[in-house]
C-alpha atoms as a PDB file:
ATOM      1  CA  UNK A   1      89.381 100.532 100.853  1.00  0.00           C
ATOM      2  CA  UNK A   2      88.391 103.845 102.091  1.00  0.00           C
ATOM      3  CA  UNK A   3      90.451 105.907 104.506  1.00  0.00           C
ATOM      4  CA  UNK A   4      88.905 108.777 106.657  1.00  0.00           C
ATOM      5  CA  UNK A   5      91.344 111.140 108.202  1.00  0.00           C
ATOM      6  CA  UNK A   6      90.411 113.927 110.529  1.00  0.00           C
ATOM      7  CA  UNK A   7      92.785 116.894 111.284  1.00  0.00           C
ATOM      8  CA  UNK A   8      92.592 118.820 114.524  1.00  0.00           C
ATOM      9  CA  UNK A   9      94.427 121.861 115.898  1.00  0.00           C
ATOM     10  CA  UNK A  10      96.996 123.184 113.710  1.00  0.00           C
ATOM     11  CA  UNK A  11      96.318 120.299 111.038  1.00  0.00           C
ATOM     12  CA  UNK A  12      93.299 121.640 110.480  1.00  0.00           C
ATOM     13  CA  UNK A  13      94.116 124.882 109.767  1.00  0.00           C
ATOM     14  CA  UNK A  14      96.855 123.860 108.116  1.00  0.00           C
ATOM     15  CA  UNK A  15      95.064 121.870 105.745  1.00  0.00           C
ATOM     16  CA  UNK A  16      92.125 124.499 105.543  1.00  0.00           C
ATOM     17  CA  UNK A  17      89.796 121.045 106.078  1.00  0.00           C
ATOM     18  CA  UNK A  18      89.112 118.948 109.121  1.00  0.00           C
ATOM     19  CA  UNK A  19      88.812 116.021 106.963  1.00  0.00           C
ATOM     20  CA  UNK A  20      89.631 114.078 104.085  1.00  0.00           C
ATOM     21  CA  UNK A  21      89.032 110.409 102.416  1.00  0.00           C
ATOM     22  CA  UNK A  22      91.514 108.526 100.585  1.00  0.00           C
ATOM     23  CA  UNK A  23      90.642 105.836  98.568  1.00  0.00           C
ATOM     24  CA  UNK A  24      93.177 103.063  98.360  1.00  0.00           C
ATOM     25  CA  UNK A  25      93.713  99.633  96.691  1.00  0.00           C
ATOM     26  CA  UNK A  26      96.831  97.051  98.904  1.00  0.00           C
ATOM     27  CA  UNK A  27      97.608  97.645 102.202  1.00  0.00           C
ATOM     28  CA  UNK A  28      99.818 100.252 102.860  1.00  0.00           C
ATOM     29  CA  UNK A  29     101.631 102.053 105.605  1.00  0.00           C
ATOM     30  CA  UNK A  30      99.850 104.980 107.234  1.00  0.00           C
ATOM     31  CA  UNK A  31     103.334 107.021 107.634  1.00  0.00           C
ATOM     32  CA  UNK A  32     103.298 106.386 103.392  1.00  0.00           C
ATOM     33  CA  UNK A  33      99.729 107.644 103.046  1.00  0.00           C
ATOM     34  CA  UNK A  34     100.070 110.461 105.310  1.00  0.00           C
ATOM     35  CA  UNK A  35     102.998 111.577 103.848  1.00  0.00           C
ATOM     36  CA  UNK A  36     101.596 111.842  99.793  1.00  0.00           C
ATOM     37  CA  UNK A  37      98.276 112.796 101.616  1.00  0.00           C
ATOM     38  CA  UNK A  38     100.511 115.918 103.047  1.00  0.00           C
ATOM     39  CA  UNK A  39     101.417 116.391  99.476  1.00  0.00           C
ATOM     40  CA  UNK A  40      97.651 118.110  99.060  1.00  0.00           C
ATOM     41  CA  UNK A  41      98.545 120.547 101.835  1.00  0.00           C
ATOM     42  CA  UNK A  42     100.953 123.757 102.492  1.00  0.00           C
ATOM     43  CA  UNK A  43     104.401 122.957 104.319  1.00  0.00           C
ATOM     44  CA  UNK A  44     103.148 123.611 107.637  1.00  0.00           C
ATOM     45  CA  UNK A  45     100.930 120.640 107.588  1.00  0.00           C
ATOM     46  CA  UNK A  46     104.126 118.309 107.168  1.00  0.00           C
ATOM     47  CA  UNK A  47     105.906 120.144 109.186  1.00  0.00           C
ATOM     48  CA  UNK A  48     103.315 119.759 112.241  1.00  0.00           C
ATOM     49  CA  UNK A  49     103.225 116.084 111.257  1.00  0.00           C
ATOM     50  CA  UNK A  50     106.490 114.445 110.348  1.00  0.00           C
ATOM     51  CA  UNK A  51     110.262 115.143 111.471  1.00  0.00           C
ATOM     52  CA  UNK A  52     113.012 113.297 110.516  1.00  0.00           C
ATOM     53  CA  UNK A  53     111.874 109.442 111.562  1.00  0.00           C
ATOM     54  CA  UNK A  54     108.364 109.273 110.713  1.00  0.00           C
ATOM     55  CA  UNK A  55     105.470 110.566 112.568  1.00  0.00           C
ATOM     56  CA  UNK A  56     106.243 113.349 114.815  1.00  0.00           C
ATOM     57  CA  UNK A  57     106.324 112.420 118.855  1.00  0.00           C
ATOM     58  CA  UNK A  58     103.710 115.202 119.237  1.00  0.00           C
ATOM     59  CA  UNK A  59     101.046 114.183 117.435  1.00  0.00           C
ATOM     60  CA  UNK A  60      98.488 111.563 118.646  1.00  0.00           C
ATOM     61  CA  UNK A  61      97.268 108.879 116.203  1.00  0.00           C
ATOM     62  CA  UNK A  62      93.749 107.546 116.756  1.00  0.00           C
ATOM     63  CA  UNK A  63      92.749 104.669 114.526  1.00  0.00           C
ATOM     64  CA  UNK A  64      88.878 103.958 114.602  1.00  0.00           C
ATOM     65  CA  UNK A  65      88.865 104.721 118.370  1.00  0.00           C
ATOM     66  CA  UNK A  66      91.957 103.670 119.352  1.00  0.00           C
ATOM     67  CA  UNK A  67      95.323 105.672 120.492  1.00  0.00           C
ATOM     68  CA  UNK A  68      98.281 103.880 118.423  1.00  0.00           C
ATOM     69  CA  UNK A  69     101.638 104.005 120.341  1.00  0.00           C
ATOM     70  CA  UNK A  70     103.746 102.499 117.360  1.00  0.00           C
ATOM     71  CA  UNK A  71     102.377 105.162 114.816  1.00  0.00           C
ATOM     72  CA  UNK A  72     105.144 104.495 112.433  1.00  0.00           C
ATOM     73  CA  UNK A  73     104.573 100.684 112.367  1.00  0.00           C
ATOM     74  CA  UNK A  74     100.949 100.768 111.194  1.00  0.00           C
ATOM     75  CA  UNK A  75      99.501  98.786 108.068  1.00  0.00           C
ATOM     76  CA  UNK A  76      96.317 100.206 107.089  1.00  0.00           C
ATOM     77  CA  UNK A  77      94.048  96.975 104.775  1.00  0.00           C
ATOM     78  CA  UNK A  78      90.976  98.097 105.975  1.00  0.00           C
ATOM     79  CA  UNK A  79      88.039 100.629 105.776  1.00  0.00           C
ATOM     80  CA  UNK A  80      89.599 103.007 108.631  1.00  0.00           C
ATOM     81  CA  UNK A  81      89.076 106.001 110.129  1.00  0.00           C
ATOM     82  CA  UNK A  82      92.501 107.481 111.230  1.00  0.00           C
ATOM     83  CA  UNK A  83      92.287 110.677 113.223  1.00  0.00           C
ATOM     84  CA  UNK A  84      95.465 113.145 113.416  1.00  0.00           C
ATOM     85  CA  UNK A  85      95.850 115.098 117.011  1.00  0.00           C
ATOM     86  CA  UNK A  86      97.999 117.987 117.008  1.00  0.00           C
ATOM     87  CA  UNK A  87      98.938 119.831 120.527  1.00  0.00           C
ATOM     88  CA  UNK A  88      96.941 122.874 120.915  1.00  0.00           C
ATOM     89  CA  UNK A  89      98.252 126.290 121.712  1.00  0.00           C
ATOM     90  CA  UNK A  90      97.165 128.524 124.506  1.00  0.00           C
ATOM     91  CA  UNK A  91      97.236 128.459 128.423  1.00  0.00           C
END
């Protein structure tokens, strides 16, 4: 199963990429992936993304077109495209 992820914001700069693909074989929990996935990145990247229960409350999780709520409860056994929203700066 291939999983698409696009960054935006900070992620994306964080990550030097807007994008990445993760190949993966049982279903699995997208706070798991994300989290070896940040593994590829500097600091900041987990930093934007996680705190201490999962998924930060900042960040918006869109899963092939559709805001998540429970981001920490997803089960990813599909072909997906998962895209990370971080808050911008600026005013």
């Amino acid at each position: 199963m291939k999983i698409q992820f696009t960054f935006t914001s900070q992620l994306a700069i964080s990550a030097g990429t807007s994008s990445s693909e993760v190949t993966i074989e049982n279903e699995t929990r997208l706070v798991d992936l994300a989290k070896k996935l940040s593994e590829s990145y500097d600091s900041k990247f987990s930093e934007i993304l996680f705190n201490d229960d999962g998924f930060s409350s900042s960040i918006m999780v869109v899963i092939d077109g559709n805001q998540v709520h429970d981001k920490n409860a997803i089960v990813l056994n599909a072909d997906t495209d998962v895209m990370f929203i971080s808050p911008m700066a600026g005013g």
